[in-house]
N, C-alpha and C. Protein backbone atom coordinates (compact mmCIF):
# COMPACT_ATOMS: atom_id res chain seq x y z
N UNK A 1 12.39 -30.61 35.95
CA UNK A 1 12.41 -31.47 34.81
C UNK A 1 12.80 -30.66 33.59
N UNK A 2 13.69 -31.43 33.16
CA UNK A 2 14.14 -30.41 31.86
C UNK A 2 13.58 -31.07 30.08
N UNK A 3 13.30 -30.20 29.27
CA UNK A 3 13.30 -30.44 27.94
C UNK A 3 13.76 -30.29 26.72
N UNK A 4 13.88 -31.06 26.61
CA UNK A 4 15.24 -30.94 25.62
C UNK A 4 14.40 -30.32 24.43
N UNK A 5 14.76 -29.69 23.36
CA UNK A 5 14.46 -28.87 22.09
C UNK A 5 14.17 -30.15 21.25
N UNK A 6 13.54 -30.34 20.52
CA UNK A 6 13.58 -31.63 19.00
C UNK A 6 13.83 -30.49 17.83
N UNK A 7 14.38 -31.12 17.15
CA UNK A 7 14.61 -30.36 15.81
C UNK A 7 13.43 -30.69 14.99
N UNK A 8 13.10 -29.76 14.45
CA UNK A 8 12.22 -29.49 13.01
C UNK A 8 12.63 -29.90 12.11
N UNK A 9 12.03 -30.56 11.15
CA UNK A 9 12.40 -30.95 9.82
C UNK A 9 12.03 -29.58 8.82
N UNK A 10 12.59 -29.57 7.53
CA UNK A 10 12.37 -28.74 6.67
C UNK A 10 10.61 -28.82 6.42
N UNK A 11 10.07 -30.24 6.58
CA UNK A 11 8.94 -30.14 5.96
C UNK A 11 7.93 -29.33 6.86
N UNK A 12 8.43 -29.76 8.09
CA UNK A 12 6.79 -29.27 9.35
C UNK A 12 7.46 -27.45 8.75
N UNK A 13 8.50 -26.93 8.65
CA UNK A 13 8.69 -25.40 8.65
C UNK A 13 8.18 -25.25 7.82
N UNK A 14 8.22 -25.92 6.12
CA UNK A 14 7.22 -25.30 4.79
C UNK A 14 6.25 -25.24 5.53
N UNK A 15 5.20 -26.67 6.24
CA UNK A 15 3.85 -26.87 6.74
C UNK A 15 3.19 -25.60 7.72
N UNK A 16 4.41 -25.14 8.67
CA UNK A 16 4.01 -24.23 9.04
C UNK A 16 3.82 -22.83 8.63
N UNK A 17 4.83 -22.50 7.59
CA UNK A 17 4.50 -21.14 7.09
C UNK A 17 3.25 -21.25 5.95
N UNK A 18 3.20 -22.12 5.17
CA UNK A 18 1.77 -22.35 4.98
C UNK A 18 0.61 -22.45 4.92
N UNK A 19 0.71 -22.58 6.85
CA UNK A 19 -0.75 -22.62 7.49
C UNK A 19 -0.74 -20.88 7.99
N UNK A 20 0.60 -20.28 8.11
CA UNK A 20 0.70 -19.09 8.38
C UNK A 20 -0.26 -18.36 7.21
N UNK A 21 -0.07 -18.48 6.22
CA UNK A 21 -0.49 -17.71 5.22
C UNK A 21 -2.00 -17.96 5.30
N UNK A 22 -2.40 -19.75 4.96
CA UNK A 22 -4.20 -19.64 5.25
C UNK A 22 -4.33 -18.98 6.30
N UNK A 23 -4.08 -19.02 7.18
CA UNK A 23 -4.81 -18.32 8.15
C UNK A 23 -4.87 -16.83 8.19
N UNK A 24 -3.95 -16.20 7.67
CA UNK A 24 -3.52 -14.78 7.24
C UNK A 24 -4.53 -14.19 6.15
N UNK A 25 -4.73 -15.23 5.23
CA UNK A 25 -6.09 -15.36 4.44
C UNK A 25 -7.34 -15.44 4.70
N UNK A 26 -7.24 -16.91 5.87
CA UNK A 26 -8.57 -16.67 6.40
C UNK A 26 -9.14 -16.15 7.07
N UNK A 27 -7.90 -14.86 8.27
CA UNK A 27 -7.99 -13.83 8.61
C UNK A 27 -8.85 -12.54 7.80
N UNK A 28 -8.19 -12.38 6.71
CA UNK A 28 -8.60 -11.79 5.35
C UNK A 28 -10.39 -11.62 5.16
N UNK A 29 -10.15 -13.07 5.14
CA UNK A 29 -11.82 -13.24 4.57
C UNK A 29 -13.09 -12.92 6.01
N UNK A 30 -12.50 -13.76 7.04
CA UNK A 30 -13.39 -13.11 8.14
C UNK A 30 -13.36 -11.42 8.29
N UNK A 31 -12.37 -10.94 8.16
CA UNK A 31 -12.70 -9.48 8.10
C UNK A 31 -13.59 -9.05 7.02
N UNK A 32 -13.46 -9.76 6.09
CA UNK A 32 -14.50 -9.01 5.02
C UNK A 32 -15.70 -9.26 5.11
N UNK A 33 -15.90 -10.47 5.59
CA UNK A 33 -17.11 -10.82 6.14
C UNK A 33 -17.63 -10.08 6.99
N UNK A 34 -17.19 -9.52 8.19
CA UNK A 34 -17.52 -9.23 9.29
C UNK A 34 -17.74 -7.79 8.69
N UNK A 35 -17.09 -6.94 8.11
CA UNK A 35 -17.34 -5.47 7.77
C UNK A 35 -18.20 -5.51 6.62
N UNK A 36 -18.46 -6.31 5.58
CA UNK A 36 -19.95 -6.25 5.13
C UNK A 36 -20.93 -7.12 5.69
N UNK A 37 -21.09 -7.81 6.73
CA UNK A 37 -22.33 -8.06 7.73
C UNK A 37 -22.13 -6.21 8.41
N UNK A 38 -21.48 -5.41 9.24
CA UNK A 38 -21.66 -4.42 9.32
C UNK A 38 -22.05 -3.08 8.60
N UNK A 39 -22.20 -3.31 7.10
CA UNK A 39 -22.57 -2.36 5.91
C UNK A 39 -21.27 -1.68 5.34
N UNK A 40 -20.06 -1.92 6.02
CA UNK A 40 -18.95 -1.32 5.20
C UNK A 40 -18.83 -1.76 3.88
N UNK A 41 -18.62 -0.88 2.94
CA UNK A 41 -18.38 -1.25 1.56
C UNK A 41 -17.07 -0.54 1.01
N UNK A 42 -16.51 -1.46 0.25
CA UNK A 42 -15.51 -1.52 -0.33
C UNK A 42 -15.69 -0.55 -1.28
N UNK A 43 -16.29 -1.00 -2.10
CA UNK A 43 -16.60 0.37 -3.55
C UNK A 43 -16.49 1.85 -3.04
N UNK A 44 -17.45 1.70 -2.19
CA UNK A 44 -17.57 3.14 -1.38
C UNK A 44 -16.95 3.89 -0.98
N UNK A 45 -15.92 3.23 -0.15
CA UNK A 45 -14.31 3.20 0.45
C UNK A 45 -13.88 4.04 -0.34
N UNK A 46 -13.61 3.17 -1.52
CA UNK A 46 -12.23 3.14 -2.40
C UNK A 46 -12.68 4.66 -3.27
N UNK A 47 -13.94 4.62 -3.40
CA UNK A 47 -14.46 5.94 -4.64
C UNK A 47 -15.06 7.01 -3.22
N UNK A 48 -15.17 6.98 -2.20
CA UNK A 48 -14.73 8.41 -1.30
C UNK A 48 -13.01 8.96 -1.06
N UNK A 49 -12.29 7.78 -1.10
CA UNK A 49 -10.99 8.17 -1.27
C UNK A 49 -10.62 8.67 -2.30
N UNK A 50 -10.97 8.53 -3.97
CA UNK A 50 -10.58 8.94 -4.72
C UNK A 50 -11.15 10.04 -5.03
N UNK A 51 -12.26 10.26 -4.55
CA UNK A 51 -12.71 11.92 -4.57
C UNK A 51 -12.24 12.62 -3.46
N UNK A 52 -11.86 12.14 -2.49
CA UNK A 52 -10.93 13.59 -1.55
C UNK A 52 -9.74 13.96 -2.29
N UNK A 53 -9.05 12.27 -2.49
CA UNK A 53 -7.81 13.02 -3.31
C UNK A 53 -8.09 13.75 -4.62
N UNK A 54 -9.03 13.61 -5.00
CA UNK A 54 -9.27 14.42 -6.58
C UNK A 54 -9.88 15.98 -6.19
N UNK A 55 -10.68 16.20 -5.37
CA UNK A 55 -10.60 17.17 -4.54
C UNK A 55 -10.13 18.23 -4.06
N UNK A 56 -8.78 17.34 -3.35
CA UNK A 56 -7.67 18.12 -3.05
C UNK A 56 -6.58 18.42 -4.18
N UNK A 57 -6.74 17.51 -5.21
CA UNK A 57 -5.53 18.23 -6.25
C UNK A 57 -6.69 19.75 -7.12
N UNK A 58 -7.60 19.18 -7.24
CA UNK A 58 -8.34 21.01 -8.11
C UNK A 58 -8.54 21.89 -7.09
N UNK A 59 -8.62 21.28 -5.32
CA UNK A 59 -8.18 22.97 -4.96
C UNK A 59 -6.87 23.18 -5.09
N UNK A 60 -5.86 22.41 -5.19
CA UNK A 60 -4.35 23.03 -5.25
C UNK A 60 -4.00 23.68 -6.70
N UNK A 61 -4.78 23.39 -7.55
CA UNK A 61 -4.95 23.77 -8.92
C UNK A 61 -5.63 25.32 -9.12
N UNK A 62 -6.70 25.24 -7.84
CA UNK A 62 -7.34 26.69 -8.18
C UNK A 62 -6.33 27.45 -7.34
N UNK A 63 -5.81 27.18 -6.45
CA UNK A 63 -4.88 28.01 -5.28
C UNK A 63 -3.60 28.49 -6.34
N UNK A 64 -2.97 27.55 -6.75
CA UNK A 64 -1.69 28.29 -7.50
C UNK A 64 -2.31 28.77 -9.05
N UNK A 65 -3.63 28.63 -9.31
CA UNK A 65 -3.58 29.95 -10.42
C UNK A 65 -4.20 31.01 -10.26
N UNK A 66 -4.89 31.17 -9.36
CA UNK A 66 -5.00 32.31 -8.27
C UNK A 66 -3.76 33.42 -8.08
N UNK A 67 -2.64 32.24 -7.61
CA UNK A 67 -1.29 33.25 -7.00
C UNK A 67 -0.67 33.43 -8.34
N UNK A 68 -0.65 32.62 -8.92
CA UNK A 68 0.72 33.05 -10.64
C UNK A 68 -0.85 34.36 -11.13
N UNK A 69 -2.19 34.21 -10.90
CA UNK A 69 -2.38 35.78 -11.50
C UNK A 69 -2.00 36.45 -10.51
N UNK A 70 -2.00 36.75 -10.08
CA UNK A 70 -1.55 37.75 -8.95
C UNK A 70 -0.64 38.55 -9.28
N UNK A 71 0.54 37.43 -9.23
CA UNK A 71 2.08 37.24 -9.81
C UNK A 71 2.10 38.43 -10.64
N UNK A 72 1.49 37.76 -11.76
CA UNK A 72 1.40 38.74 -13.32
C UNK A 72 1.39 39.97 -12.91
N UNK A 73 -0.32 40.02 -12.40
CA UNK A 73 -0.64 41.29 -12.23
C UNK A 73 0.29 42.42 -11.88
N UNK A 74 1.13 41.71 -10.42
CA UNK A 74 1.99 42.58 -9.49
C UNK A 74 3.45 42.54 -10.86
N UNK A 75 3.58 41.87 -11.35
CA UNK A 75 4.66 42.32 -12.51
C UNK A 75 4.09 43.25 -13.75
N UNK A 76 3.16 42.49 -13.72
CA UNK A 76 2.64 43.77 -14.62
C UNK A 76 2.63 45.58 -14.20
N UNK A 77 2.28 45.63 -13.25
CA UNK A 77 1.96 46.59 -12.19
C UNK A 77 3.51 46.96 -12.50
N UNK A 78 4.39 46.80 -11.83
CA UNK A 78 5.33 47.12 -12.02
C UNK A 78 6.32 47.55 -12.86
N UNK A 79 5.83 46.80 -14.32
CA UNK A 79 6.26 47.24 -15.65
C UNK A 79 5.74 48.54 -15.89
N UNK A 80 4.44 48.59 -15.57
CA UNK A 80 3.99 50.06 -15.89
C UNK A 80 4.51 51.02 -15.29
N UNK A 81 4.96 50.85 -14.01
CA UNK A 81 5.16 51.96 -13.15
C UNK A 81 6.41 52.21 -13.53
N UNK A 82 7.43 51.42 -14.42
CA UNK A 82 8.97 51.77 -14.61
C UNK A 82 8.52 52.46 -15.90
N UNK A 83 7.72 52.33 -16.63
CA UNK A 83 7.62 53.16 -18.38
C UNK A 83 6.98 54.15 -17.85
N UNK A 84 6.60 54.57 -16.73
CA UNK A 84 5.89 55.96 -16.55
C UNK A 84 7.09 56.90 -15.89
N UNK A 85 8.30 56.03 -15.64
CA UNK A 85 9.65 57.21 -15.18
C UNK A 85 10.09 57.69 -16.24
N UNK A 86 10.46 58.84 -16.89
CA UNK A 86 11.67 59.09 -17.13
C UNK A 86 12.97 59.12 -17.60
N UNK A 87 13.50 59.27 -16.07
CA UNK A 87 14.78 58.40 -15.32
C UNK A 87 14.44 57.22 -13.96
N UNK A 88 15.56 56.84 -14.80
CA UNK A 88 14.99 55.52 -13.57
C UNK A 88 15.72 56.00 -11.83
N UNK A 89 14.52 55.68 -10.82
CA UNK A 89 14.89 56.35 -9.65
C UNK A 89 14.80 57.65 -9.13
N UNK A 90 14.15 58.34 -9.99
CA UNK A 90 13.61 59.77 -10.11
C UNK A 90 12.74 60.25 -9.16
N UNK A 91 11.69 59.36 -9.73
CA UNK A 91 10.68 59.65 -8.98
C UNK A 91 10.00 58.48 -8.10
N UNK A 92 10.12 58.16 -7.03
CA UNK A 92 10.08 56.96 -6.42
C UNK A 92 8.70 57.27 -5.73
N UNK A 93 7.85 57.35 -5.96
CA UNK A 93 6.41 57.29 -4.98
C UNK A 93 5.62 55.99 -5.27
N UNK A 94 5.38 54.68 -4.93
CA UNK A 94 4.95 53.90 -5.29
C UNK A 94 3.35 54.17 -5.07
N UNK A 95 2.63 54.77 -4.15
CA UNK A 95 0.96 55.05 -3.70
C UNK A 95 0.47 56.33 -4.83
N UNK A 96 1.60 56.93 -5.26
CA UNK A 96 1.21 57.78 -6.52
C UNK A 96 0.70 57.16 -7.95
N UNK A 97 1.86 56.02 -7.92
CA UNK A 97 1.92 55.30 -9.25
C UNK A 97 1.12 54.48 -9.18
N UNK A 98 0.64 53.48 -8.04
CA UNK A 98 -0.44 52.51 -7.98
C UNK A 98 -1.58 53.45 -7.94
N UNK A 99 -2.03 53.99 -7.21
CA UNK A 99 -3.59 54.77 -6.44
C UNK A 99 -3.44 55.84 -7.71
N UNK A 100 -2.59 56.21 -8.16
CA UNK A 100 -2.92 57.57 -9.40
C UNK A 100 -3.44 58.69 -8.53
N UNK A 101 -3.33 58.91 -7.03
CA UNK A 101 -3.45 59.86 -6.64
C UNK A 101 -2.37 61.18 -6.58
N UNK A 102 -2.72 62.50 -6.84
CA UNK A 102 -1.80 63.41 -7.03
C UNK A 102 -1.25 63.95 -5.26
């Protein structure tokens, strides 16, 4: 037995994407329901997420000013050790010039 297709009118397609959406909604709302009958909270959620990410940006904050001193230092370091030549290339001992050992 065969069946033939009926065509849809424009209206049942609005009607149906419509009911798509309540239900997408009322999808919505039973979940929220259902995860605060379980004690999940929203607030909670949302302000543990914003403290990992806040978190993670001041350790990336303490990590790169950590390395730019460093940076300095090792340029600094290095400035000194060229005003203590001379001639430049003279005297090349770098464990002399850092350690100040003779």
């Amino acid at each position: 037995m065969w069946v033939m297709a009926t065509r849809r009118s424009k209206e049942d397609t609005m009607q149906n994407a419509s009911l798509a959406n309540i239900s997408r909604t009322r999808r919505a709302q039973l979940v929220a329901e259902f995860e605060s009958e379980l004690g999940i909270d929203y607030k909670a959620r949302a302000k543990a997420a914003y403290e990992a990410k806040r978190w993670q940006i001041i350790k990336t904050i303490i990590v790169w000013t950590i390395a730019v001193m460093f940076f300095t230092i090792a340029c600094h370091k290095l400035w000194v050790m060229g005003e203590q030549v001379k001639e430049p290339f003279a005297d090349i001992n770098p464990s002399k010039s850092l350690f100040g050992s003779e």
